[in-house]
PDB file of N, CA and C in Angstrom:
ATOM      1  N   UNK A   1     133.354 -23.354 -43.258  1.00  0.00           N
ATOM      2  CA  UNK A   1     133.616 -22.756 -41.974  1.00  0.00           C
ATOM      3  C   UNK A   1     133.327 -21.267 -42.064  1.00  0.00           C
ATOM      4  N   UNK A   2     132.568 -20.612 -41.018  1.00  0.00           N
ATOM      5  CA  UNK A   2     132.709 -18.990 -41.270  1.00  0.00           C
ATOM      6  C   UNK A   2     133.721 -18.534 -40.515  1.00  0.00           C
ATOM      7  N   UNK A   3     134.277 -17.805 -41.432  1.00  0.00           N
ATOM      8  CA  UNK A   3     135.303 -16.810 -41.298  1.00  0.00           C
ATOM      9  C   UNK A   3     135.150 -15.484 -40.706  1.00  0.00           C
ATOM     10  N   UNK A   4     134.114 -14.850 -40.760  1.00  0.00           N
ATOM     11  CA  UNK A   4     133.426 -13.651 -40.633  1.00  0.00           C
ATOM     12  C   UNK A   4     132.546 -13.740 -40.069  1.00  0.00           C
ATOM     13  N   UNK A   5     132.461 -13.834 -38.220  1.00  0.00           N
ATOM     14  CA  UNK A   5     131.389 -13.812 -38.062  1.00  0.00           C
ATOM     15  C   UNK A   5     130.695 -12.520 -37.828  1.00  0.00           C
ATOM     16  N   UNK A   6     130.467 -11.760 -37.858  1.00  0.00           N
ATOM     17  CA  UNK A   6     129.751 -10.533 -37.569  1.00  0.00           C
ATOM     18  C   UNK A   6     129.039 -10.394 -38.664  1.00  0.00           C
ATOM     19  N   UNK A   7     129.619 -10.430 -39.944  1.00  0.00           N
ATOM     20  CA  UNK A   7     128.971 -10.875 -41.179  1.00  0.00           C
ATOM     21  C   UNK A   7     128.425 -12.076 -41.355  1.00  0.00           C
ATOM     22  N   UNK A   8     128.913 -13.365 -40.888  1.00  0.00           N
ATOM     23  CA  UNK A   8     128.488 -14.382 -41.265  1.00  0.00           C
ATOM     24  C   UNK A   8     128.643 -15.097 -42.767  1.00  0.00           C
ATOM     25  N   UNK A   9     130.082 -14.976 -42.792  1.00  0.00           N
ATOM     26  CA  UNK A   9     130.621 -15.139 -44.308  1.00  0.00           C
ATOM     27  C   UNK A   9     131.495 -16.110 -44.274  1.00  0.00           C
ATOM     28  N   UNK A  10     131.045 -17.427 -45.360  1.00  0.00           N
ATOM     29  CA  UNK A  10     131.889 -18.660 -45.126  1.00  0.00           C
ATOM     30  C   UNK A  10     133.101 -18.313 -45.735  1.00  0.00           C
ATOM     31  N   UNK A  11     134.211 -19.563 -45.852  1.00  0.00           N
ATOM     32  CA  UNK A  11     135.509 -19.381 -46.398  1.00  0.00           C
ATOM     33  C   UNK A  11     134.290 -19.740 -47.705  1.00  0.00           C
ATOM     34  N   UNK A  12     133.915 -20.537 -48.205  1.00  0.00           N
ATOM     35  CA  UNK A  12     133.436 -21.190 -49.611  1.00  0.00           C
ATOM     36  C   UNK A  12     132.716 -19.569 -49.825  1.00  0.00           C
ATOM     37  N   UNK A  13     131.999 -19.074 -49.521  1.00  0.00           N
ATOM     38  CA  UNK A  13     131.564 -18.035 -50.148  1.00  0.00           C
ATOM     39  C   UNK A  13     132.996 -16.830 -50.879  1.00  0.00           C
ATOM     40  N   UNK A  14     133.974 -16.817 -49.749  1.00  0.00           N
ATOM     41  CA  UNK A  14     134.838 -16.099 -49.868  1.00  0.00           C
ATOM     42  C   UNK A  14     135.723 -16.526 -51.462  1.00  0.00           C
ATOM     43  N   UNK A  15     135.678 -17.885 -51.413  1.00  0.00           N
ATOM     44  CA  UNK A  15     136.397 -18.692 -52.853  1.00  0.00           C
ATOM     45  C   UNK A  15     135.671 -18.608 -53.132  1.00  0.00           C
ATOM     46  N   UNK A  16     134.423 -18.998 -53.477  1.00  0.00           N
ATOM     47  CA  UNK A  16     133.685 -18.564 -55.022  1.00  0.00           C
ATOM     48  C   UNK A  16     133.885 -16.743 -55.823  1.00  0.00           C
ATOM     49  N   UNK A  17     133.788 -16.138 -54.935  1.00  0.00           N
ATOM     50  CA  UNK A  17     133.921 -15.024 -54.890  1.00  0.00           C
ATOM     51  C   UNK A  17     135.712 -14.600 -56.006  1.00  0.00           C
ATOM     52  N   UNK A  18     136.637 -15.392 -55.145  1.00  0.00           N
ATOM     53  CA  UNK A  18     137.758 -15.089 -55.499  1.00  0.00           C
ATOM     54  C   UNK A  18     137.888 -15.924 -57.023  1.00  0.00           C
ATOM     55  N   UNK A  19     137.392 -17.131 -56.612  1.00  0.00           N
ATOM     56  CA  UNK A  19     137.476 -17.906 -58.109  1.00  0.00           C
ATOM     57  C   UNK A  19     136.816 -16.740 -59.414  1.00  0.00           C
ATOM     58  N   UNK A  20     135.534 -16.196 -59.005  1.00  0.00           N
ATOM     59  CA  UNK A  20     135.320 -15.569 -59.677  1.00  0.00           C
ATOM     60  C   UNK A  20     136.260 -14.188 -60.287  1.00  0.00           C
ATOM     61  N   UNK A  21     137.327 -14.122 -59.843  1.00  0.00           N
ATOM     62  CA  UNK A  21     138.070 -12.780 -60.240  1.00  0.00           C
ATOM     63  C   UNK A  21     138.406 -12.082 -59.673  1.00  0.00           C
ATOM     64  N   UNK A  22     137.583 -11.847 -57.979  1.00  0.00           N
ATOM     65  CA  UNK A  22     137.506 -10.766 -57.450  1.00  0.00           C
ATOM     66  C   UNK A  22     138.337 -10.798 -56.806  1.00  0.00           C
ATOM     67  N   UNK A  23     138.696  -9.065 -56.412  1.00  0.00           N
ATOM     68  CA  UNK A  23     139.973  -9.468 -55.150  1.00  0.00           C
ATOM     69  C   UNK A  23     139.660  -8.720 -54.069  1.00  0.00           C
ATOM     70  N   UNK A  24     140.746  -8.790 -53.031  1.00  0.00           N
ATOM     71  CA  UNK A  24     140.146  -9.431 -51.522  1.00  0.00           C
ATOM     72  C   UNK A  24     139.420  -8.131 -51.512  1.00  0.00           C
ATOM     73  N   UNK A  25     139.871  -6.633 -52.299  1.00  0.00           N
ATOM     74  CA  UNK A  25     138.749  -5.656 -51.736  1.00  0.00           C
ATOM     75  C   UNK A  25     137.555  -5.554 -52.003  1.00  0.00           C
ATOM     76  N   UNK A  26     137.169  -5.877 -53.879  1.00  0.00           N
ATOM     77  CA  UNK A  26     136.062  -6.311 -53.952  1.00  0.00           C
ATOM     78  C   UNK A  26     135.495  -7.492 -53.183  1.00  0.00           C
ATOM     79  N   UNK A  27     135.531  -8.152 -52.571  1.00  0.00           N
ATOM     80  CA  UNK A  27     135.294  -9.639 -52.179  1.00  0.00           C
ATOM     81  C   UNK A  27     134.527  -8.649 -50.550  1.00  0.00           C
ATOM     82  N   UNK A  28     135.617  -7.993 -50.006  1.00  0.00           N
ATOM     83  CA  UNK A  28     135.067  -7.420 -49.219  1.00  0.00           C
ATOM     84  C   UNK A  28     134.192  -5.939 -49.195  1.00  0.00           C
ATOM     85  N   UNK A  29     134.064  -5.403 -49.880  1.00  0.00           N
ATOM     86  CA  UNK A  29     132.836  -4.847 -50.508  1.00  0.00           C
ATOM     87  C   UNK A  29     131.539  -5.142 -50.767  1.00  0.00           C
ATOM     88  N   UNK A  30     131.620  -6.349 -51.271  1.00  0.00           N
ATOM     89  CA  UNK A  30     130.618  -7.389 -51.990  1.00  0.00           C
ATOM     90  C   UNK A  30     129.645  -8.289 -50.997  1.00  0.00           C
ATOM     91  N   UNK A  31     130.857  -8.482 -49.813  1.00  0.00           N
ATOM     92  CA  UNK A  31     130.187  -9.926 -48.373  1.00  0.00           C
ATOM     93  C   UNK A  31     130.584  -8.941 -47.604  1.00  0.00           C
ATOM     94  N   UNK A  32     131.162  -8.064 -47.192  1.00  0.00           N
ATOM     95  CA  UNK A  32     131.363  -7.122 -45.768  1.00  0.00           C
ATOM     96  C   UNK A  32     132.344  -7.603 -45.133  1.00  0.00           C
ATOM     97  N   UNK A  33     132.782  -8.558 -45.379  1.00  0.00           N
ATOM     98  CA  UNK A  33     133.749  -9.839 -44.625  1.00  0.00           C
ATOM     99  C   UNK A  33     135.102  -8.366 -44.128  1.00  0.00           C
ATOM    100  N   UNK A  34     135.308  -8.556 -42.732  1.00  0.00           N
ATOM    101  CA  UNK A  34     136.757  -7.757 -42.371  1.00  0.00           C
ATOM    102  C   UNK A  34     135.721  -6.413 -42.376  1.00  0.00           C
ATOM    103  N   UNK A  35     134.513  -6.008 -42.268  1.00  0.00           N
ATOM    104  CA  UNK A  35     134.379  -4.358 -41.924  1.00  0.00           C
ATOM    105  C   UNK A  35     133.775  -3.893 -40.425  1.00  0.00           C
ATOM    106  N   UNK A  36     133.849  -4.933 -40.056  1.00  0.00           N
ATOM    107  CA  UNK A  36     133.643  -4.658 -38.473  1.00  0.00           C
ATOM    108  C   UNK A  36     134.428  -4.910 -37.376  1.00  0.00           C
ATOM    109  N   UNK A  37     134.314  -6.115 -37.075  1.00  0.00           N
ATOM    110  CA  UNK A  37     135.337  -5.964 -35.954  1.00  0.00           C
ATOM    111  C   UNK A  37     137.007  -6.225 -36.316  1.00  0.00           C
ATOM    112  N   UNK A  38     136.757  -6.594 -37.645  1.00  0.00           N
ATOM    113  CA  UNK A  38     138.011  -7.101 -38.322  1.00  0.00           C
ATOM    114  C   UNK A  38     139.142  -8.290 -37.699  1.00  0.00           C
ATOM    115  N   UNK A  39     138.885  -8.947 -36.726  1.00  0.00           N
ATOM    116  CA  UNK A  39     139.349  -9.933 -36.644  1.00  0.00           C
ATOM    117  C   UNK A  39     139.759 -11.251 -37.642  1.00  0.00           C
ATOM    118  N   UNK A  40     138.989 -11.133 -38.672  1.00  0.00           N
ATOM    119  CA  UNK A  40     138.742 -11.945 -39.695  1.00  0.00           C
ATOM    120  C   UNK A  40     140.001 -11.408 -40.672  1.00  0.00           C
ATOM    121  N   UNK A  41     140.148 -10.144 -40.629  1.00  0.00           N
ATOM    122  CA  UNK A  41     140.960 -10.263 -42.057  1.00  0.00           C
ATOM    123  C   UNK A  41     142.372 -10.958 -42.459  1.00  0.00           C
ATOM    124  N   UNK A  42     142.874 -11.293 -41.521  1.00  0.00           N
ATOM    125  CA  UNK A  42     144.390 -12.110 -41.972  1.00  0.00           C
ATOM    126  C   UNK A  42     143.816 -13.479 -42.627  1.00  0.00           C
ATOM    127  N   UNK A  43     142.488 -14.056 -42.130  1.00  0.00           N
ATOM    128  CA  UNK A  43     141.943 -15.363 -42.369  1.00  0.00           C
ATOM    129  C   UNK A  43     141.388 -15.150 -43.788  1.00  0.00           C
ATOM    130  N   UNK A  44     140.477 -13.937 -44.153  1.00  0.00           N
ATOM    131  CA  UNK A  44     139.862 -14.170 -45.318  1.00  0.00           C
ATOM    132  C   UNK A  44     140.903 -13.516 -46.022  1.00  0.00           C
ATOM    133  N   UNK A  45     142.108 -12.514 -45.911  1.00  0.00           N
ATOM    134  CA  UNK A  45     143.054 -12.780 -46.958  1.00  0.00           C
ATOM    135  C   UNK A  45     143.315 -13.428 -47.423  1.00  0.00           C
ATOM    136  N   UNK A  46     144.019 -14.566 -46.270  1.00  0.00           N
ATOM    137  CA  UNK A  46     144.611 -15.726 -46.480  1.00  0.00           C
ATOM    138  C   UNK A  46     143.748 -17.060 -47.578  1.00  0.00           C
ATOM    139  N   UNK A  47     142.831 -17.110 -47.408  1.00  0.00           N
ATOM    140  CA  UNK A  47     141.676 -17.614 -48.030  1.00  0.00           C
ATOM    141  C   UNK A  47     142.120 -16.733 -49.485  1.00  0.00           C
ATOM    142  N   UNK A  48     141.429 -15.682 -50.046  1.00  0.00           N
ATOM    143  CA  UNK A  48     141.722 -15.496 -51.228  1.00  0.00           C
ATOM    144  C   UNK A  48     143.000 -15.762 -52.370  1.00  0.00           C
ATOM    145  N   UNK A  49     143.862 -15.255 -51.396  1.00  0.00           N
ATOM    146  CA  UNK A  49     145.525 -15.835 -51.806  1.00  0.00           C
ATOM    147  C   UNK A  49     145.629 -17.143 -52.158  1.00  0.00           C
ATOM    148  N   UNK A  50     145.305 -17.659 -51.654  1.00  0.00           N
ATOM    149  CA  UNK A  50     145.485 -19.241 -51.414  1.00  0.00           C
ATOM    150  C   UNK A  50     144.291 -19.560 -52.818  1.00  0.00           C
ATOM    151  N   UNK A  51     143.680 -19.204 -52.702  1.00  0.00           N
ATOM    152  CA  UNK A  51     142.685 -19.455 -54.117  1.00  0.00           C
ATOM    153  C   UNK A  51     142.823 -18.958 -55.233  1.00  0.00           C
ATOM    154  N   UNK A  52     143.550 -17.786 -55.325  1.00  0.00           N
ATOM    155  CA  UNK A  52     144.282 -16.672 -55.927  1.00  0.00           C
ATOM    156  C   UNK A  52     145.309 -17.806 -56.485  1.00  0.00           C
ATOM    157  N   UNK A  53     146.195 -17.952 -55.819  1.00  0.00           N
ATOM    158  CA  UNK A  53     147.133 -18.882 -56.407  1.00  0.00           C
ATOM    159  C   UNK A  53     147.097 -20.159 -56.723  1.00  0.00           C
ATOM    160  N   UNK A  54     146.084 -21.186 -56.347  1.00  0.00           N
ATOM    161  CA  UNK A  54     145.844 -22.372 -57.020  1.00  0.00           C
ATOM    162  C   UNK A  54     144.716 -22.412 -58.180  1.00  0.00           C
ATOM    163  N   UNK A  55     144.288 -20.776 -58.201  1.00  0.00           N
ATOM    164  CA  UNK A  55     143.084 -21.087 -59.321  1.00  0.00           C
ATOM    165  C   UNK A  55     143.176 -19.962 -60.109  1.00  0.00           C
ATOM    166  N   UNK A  56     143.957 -20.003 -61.427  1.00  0.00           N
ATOM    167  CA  UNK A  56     144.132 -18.187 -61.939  1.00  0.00           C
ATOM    168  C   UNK A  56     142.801 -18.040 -62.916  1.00  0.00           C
ATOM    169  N   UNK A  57     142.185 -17.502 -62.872  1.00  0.00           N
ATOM    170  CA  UNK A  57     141.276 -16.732 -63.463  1.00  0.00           C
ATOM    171  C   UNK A  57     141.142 -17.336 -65.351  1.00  0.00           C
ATOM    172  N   UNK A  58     142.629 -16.694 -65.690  1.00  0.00           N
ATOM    173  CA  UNK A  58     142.589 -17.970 -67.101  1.00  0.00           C
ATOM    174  C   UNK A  58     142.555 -19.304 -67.550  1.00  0.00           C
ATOM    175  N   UNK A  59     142.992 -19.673 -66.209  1.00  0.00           N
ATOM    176  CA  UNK A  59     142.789 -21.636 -66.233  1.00  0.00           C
ATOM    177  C   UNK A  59     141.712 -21.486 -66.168  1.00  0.00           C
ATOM    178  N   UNK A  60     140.910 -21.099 -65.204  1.00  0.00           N
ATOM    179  CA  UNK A  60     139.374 -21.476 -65.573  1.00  0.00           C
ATOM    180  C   UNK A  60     138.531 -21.520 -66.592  1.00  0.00           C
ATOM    181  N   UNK A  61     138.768 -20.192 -67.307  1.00  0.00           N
ATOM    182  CA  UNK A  61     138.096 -20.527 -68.125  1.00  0.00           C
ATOM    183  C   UNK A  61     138.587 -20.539 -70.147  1.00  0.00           C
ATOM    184  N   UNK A  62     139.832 -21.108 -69.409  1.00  0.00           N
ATOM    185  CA  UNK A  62     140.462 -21.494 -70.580  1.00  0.00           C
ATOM    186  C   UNK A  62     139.854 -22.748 -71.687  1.00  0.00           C
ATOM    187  N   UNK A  63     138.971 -23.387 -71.349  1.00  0.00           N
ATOM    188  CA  UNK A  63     138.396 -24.601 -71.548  1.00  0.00           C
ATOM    189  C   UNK A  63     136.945 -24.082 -72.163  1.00  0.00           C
ATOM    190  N   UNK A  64     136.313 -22.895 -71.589  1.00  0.00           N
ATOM    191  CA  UNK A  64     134.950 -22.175 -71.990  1.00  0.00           C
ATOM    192  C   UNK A  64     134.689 -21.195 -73.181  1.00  0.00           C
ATOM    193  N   UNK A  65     136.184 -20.526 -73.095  1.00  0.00           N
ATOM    194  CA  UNK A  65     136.661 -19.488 -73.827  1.00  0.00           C
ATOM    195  C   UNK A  65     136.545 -20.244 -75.472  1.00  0.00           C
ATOM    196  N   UNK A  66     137.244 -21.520 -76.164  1.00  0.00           N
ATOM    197  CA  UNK A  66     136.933 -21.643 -77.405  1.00  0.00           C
ATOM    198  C   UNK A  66     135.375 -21.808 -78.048  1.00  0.00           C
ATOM    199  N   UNK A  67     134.752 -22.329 -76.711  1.00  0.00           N
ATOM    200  CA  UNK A  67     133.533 -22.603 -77.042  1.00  0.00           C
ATOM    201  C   UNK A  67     132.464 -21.452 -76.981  1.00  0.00           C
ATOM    202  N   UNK A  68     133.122 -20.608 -76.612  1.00  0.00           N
ATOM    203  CA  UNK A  68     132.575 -19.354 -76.578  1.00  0.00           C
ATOM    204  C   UNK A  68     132.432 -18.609 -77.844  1.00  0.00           C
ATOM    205  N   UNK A  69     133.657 -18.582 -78.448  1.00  0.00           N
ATOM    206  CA  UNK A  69     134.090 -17.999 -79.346  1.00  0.00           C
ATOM    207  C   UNK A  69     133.422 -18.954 -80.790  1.00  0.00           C
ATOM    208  N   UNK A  70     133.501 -20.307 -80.723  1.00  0.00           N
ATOM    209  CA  UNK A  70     132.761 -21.455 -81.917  1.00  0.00           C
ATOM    210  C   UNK A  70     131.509 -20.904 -82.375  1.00  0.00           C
ATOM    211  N   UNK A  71     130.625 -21.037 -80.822  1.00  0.00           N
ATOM    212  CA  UNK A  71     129.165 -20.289 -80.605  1.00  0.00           C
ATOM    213  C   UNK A  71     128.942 -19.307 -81.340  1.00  0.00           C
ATOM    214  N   UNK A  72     129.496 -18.004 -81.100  1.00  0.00           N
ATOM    215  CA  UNK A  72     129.778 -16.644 -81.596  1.00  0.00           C
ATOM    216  C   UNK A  72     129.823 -16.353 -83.493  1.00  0.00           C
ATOM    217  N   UNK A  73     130.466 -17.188 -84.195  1.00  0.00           N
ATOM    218  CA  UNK A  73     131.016 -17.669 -84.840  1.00  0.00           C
ATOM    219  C   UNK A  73     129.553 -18.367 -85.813  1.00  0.00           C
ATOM    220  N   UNK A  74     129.283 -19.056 -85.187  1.00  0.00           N
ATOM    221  CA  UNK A  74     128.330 -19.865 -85.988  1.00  0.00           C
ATOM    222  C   UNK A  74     126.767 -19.053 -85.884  1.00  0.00           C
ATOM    223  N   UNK A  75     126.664 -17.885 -84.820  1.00  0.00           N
ATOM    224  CA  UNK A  75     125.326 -17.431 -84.801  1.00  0.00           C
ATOM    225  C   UNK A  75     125.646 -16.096 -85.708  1.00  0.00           C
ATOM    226  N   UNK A  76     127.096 -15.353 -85.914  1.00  0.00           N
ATOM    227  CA  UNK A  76     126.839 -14.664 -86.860  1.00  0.00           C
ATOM    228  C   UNK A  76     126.978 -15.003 -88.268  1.00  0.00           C
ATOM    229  N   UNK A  77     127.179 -16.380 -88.865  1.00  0.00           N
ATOM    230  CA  UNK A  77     127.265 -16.463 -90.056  1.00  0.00           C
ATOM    231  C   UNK A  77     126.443 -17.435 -90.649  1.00  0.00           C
ATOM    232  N   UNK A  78     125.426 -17.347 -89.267  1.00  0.00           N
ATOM    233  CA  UNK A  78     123.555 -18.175 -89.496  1.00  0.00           C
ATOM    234  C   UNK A  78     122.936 -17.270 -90.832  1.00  0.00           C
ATOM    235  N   UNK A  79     122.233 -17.933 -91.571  1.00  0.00           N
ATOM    236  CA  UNK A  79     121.034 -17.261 -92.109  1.00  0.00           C
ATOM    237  C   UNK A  79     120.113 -16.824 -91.497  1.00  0.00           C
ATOM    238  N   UNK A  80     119.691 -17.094 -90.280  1.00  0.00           N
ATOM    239  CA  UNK A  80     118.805 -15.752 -89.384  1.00  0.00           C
ATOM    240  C   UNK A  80     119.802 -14.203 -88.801  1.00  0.00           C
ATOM    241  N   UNK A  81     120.975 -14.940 -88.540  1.00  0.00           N
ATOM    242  CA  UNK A  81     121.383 -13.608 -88.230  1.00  0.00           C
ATOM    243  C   UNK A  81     121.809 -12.704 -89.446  1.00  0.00           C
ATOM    244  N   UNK A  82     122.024 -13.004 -90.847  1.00  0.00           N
ATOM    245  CA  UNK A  82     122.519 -12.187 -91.504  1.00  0.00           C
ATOM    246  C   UNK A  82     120.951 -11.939 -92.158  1.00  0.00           C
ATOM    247  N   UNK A  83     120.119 -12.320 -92.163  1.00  0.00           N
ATOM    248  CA  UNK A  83     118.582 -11.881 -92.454  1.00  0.00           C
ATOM    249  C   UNK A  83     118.245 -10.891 -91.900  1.00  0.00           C
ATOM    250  N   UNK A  84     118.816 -10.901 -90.815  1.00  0.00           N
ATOM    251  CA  UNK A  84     117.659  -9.666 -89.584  1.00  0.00           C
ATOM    252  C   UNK A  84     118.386  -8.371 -89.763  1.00  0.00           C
ATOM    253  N   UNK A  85     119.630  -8.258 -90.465  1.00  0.00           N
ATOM    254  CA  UNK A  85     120.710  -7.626 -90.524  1.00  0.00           C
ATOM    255  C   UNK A  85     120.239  -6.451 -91.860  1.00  0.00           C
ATOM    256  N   UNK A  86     120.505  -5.215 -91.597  1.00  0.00           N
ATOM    257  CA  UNK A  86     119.944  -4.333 -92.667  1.00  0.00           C
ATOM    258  C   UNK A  86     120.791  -4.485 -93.701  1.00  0.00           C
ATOM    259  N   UNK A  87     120.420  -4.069 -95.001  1.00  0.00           N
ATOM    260  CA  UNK A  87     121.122  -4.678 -96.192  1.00  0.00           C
ATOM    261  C   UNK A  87     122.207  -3.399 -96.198  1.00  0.00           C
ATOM    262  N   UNK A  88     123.492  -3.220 -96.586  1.00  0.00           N
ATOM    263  CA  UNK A  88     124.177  -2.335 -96.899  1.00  0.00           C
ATOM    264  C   UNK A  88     124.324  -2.207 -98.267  1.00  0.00           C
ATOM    265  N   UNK A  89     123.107  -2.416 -99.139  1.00  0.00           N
ATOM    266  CA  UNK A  89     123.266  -1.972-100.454  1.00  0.00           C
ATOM    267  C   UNK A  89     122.415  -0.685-100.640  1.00  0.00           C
ATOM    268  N   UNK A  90     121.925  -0.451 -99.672  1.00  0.00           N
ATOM    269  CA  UNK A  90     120.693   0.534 -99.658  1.00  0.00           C
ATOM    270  C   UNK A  90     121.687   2.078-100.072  1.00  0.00           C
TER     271      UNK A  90
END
């Protein structure tokens, strides 16, 4: 549904946005959402909050984060990466 029309900014744009971290001022910085006629803003608050609170930022990517770190882990203690690496005996 758009929320913003003068902007033309859906609620789903507005949650991806928020899922991503951002909050409602960046969010509105970012889509313009609420800088014109502002009719919109109690709605796309409401929208972030509401996403804000069923989706925290660390649940998400609580599940990405070890595998992040495994990755990390295994490319610095590759034999290409400690090859390319200047010797500290010099």
């Amino acid at each position: 549904m758009i929320v913003c029309v003068c902007r033309r900014v859906s609620d789903r744009e507005i949650v991806r946005h928020a899922r991503a971290g951002m909050s409602f001022d960046e969010i509105q910085f970012e889509l313009g959402v609420a800088t014109q006629c502002g009719r919109c803003e109690t709605c796309a608050r409401d929208v972030v909050a509401q996403c804000s609170a069923s989706h925290p930022v660390a649940a998400l990517h609580s599940d990405i984060e070890p595998r992040a770190i495994q990755l990390a882990t295994a490319i610095t203690e590759s034999k290409a990466w400690n090859s390319s690496r200047p010797s500290s005996a010099a």
